[in-house]
PDB file of N, CA and C in Angstrom:
ATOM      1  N   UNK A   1      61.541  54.544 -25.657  1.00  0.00           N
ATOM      2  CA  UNK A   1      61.046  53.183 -25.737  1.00  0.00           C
ATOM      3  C   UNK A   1      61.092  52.740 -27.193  1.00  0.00           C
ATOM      4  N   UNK A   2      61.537  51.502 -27.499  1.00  0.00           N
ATOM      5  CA  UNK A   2      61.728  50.751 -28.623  1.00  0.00           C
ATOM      6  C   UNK A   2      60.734  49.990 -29.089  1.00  0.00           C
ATOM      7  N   UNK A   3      59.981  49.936 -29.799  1.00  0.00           N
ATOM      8  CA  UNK A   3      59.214  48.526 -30.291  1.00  0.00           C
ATOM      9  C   UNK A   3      58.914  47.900 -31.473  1.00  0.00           C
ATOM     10  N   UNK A   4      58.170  46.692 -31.137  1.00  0.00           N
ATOM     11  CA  UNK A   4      58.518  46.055 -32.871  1.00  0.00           C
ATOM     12  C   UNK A   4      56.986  45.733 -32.891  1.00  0.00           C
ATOM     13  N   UNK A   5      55.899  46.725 -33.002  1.00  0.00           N
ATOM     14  CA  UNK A   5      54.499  46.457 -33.205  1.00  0.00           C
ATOM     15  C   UNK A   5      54.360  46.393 -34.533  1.00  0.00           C
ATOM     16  N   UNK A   6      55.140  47.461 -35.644  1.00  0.00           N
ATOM     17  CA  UNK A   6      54.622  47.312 -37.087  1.00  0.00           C
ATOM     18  C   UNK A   6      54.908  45.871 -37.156  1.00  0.00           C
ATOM     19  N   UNK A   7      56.509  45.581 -37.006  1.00  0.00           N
ATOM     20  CA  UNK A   7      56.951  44.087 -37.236  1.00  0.00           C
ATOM     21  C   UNK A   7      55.438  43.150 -36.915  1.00  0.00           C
ATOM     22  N   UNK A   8      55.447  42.939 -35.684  1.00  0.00           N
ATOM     23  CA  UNK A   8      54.331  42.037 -35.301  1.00  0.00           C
ATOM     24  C   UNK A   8      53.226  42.260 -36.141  1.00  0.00           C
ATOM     25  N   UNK A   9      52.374  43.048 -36.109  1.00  0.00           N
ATOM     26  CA  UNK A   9      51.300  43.361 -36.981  1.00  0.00           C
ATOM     27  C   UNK A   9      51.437  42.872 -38.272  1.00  0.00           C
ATOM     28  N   UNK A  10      52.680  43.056 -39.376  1.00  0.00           N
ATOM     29  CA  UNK A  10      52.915  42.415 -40.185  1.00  0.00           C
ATOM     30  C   UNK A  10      52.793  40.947 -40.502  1.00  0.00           C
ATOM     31  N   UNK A  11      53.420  40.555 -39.342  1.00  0.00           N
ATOM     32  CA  UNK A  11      53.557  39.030 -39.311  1.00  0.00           C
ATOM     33  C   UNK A  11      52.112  38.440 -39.212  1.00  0.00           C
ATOM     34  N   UNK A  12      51.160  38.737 -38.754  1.00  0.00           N
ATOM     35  CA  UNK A  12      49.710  38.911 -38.590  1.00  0.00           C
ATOM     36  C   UNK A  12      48.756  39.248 -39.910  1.00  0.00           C
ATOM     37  N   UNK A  13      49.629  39.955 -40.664  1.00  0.00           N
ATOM     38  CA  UNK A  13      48.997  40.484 -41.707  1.00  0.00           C
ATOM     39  C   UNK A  13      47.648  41.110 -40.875  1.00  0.00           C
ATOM     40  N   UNK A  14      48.110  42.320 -40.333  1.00  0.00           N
ATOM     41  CA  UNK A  14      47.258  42.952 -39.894  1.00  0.00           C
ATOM     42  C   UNK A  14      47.248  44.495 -40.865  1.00  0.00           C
ATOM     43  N   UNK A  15      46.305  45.332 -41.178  1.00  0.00           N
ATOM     44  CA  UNK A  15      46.252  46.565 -41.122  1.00  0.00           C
ATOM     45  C   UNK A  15      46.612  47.313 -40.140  1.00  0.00           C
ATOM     46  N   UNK A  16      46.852  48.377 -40.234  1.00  0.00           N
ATOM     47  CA  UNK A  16      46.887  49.397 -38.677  1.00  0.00           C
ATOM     48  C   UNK A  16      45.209  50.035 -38.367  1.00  0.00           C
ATOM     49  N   UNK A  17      44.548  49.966 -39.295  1.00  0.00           N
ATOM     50  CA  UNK A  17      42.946  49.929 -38.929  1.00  0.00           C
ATOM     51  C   UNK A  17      42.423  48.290 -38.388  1.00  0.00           C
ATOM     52  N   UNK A  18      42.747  47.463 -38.977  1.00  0.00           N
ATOM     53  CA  UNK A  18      42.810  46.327 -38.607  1.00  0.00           C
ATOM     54  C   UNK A  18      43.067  46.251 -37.291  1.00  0.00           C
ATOM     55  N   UNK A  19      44.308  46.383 -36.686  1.00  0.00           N
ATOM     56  CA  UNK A  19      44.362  46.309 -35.310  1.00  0.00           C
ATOM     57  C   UNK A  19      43.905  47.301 -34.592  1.00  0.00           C
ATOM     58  N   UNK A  20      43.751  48.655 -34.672  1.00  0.00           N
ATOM     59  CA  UNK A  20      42.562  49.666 -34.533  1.00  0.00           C
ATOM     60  C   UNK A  20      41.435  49.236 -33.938  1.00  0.00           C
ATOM     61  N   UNK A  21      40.410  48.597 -34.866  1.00  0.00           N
ATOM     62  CA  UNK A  21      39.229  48.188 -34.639  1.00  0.00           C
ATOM     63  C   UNK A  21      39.203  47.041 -33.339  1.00  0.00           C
ATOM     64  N   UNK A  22      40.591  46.106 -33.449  1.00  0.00           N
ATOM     65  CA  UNK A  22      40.460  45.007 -32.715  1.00  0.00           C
ATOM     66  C   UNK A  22      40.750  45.125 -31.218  1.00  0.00           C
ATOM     67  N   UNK A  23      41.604  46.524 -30.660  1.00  0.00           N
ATOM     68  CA  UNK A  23      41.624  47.142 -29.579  1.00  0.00           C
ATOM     69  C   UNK A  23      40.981  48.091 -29.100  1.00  0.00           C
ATOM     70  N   UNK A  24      40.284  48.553 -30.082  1.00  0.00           N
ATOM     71  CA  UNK A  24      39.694  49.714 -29.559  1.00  0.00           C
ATOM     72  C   UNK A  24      39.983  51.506 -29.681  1.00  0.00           C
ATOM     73  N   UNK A  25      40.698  51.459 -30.569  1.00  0.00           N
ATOM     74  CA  UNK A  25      41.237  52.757 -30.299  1.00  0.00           C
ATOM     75  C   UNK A  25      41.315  53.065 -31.917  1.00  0.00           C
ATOM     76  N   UNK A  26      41.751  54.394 -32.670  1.00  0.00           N
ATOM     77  CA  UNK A  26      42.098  54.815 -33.821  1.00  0.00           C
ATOM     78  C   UNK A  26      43.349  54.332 -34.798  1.00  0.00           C
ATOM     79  N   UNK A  27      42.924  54.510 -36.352  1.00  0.00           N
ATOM     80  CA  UNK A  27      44.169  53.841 -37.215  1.00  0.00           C
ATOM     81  C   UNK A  27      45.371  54.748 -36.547  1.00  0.00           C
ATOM     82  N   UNK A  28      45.236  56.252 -35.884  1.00  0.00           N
ATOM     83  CA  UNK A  28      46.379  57.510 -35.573  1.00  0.00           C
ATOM     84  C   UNK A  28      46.831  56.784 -34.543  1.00  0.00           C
ATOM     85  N   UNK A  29      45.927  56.083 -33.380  1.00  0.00           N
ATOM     86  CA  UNK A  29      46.962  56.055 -32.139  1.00  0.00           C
ATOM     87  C   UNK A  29      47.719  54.676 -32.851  1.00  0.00           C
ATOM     88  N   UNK A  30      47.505  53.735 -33.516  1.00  0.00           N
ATOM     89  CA  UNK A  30      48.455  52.351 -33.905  1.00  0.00           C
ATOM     90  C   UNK A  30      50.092  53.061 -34.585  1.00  0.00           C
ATOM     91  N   UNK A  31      49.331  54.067 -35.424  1.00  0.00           N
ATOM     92  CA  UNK A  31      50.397  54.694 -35.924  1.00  0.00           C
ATOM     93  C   UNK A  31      51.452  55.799 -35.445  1.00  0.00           C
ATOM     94  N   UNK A  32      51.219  56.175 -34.174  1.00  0.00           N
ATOM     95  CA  UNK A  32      51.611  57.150 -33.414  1.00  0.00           C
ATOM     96  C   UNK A  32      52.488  56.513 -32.152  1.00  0.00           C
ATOM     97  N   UNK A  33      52.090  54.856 -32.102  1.00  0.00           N
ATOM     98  CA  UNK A  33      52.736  54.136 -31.379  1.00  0.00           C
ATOM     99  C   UNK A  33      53.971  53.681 -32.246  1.00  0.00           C
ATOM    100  N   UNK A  34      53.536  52.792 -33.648  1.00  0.00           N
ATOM    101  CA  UNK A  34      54.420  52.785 -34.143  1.00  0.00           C
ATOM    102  C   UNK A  34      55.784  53.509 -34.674  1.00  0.00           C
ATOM    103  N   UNK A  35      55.384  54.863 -34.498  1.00  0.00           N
ATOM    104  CA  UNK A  35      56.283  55.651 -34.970  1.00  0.00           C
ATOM    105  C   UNK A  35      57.169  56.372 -33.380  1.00  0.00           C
ATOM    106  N   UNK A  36      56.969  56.227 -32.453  1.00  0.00           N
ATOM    107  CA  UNK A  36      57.620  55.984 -30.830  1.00  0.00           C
ATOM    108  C   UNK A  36      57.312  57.519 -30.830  1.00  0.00           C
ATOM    109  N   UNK A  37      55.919  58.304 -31.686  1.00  0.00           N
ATOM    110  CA  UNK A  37      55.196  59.361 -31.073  1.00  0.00           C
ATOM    111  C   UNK A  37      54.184  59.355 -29.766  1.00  0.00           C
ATOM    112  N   UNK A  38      53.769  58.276 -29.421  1.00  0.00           N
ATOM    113  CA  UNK A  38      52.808  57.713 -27.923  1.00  0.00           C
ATOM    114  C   UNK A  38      53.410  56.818 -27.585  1.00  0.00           C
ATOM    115  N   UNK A  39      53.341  56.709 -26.214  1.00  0.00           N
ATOM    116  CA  UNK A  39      53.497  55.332 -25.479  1.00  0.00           C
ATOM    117  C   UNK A  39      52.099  54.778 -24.646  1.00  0.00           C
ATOM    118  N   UNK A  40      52.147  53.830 -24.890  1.00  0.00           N
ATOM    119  CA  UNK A  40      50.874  53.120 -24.740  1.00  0.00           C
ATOM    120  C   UNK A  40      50.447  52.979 -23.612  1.00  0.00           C
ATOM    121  N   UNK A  41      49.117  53.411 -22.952  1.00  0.00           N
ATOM    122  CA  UNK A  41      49.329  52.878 -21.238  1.00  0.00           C
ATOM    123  C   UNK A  41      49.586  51.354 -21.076  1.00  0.00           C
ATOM    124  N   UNK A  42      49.217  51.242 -19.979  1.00  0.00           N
ATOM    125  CA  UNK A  42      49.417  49.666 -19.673  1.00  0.00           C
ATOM    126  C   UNK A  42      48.290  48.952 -20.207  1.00  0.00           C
ATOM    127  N   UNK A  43      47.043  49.327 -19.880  1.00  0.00           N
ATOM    128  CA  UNK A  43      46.103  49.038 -20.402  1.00  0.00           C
ATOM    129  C   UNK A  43      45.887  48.789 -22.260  1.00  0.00           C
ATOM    130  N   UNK A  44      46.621  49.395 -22.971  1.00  0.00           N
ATOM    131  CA  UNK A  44      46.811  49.414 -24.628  1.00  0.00           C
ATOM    132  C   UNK A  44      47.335  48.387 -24.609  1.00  0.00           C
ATOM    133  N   UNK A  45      48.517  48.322 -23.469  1.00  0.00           N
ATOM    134  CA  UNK A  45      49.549  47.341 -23.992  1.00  0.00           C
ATOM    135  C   UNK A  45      49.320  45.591 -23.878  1.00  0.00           C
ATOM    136  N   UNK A  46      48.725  46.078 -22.756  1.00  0.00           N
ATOM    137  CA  UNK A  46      47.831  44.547 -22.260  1.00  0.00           C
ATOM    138  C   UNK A  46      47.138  43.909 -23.855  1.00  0.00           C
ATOM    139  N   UNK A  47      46.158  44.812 -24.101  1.00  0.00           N
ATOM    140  CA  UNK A  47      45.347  44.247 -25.024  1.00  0.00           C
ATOM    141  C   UNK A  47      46.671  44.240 -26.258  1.00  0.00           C
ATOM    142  N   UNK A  48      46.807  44.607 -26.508  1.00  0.00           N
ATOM    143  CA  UNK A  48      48.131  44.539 -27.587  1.00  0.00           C
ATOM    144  C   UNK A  48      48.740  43.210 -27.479  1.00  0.00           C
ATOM    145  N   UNK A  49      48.909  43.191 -26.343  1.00  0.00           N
ATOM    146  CA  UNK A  49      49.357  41.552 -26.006  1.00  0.00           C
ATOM    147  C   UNK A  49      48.802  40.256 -26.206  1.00  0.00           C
ATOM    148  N   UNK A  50      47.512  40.429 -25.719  1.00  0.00           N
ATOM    149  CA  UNK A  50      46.291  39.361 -26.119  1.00  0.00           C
ATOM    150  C   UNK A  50      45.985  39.559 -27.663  1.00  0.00           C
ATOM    151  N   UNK A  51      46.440  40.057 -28.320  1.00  0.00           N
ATOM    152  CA  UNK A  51      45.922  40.570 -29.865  1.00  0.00           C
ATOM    153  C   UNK A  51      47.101  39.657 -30.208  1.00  0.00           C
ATOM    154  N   UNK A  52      48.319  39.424 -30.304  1.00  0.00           N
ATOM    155  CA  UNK A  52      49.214  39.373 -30.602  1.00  0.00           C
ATOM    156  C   UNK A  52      49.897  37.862 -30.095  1.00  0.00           C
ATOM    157  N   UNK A  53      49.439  37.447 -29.015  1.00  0.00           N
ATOM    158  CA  UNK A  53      49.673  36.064 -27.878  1.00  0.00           C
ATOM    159  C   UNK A  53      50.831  36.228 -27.676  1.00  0.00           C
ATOM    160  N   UNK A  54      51.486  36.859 -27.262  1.00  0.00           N
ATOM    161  CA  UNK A  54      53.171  36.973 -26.245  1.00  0.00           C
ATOM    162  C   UNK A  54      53.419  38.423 -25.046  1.00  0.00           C
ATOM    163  N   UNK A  55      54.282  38.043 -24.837  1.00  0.00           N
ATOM    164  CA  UNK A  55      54.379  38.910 -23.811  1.00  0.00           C
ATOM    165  C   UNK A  55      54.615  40.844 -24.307  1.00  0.00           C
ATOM    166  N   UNK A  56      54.245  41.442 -23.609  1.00  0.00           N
ATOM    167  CA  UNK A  56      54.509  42.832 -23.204  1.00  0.00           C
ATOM    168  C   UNK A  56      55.769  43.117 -23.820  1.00  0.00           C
ATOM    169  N   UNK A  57      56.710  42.110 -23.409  1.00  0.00           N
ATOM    170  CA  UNK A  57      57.981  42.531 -23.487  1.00  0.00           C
ATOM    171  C   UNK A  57      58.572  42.286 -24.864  1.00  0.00           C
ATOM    172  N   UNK A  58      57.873  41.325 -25.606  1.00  0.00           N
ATOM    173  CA  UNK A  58      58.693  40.725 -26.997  1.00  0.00           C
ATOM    174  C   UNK A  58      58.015  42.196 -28.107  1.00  0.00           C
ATOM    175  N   UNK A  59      57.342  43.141 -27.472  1.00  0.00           N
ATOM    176  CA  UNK A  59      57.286  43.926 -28.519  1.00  0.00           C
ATOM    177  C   UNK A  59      57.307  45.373 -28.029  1.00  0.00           C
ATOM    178  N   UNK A  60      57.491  45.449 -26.775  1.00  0.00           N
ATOM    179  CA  UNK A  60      58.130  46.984 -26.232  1.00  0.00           C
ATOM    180  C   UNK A  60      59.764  46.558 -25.488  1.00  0.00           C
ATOM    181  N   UNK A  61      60.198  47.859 -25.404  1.00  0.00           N
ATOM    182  CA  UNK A  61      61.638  47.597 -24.824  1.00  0.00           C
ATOM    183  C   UNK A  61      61.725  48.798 -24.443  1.00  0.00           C
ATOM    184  N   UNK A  62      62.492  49.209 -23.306  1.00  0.00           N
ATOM    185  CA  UNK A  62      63.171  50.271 -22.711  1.00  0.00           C
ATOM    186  C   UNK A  62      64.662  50.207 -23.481  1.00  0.00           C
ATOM    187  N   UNK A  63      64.573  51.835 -23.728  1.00  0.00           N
ATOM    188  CA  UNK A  63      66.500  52.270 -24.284  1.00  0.00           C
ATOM    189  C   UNK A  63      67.457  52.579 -23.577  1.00  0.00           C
ATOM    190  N   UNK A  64      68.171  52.598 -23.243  1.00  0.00           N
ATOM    191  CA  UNK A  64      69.001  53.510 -22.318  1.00  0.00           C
ATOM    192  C   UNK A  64      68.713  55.163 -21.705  1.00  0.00           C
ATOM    193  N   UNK A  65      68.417  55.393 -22.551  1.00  0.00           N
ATOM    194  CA  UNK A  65      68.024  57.132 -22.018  1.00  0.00           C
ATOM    195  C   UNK A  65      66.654  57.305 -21.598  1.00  0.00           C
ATOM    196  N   UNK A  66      65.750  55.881 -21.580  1.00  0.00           N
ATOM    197  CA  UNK A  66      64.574  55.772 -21.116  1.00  0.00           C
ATOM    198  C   UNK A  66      64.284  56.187 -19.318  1.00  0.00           C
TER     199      UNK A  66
END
């Protein structure tokens, strides 16, 4: 899986504790996503979404070998 969360977060001028705090979870899991070491349940991703206002899809992607 592909994604562009640092991107987004940036654009936000977010921290990765920053968005941490605002979902609920640790600065490790933002960074463990970002780095395509976790994949997020649905539930992360949801709120990720509402954090962010767009869809699911403008910041995860399936690869081919997915």
């Amino acid at each position: 899986m592909k994604n562009r969360l640092k991107v987004q977060r940036a654009m936000l001028d977010l921290t990765q504790d920053d968005l941490a705090k605002k979902i609920g979870v640790s600065r490790q899991t933002i960074n463990s996503i970002e780095k395509n070491r976790y994949v997020p349940s649905t539930v992360l991703a949801l709120k990720l979404s509402l954090v962010f206002k767009i869809p699911i899809n403008d910041f995860f992607s399936l690869e081919e070998n997915d």
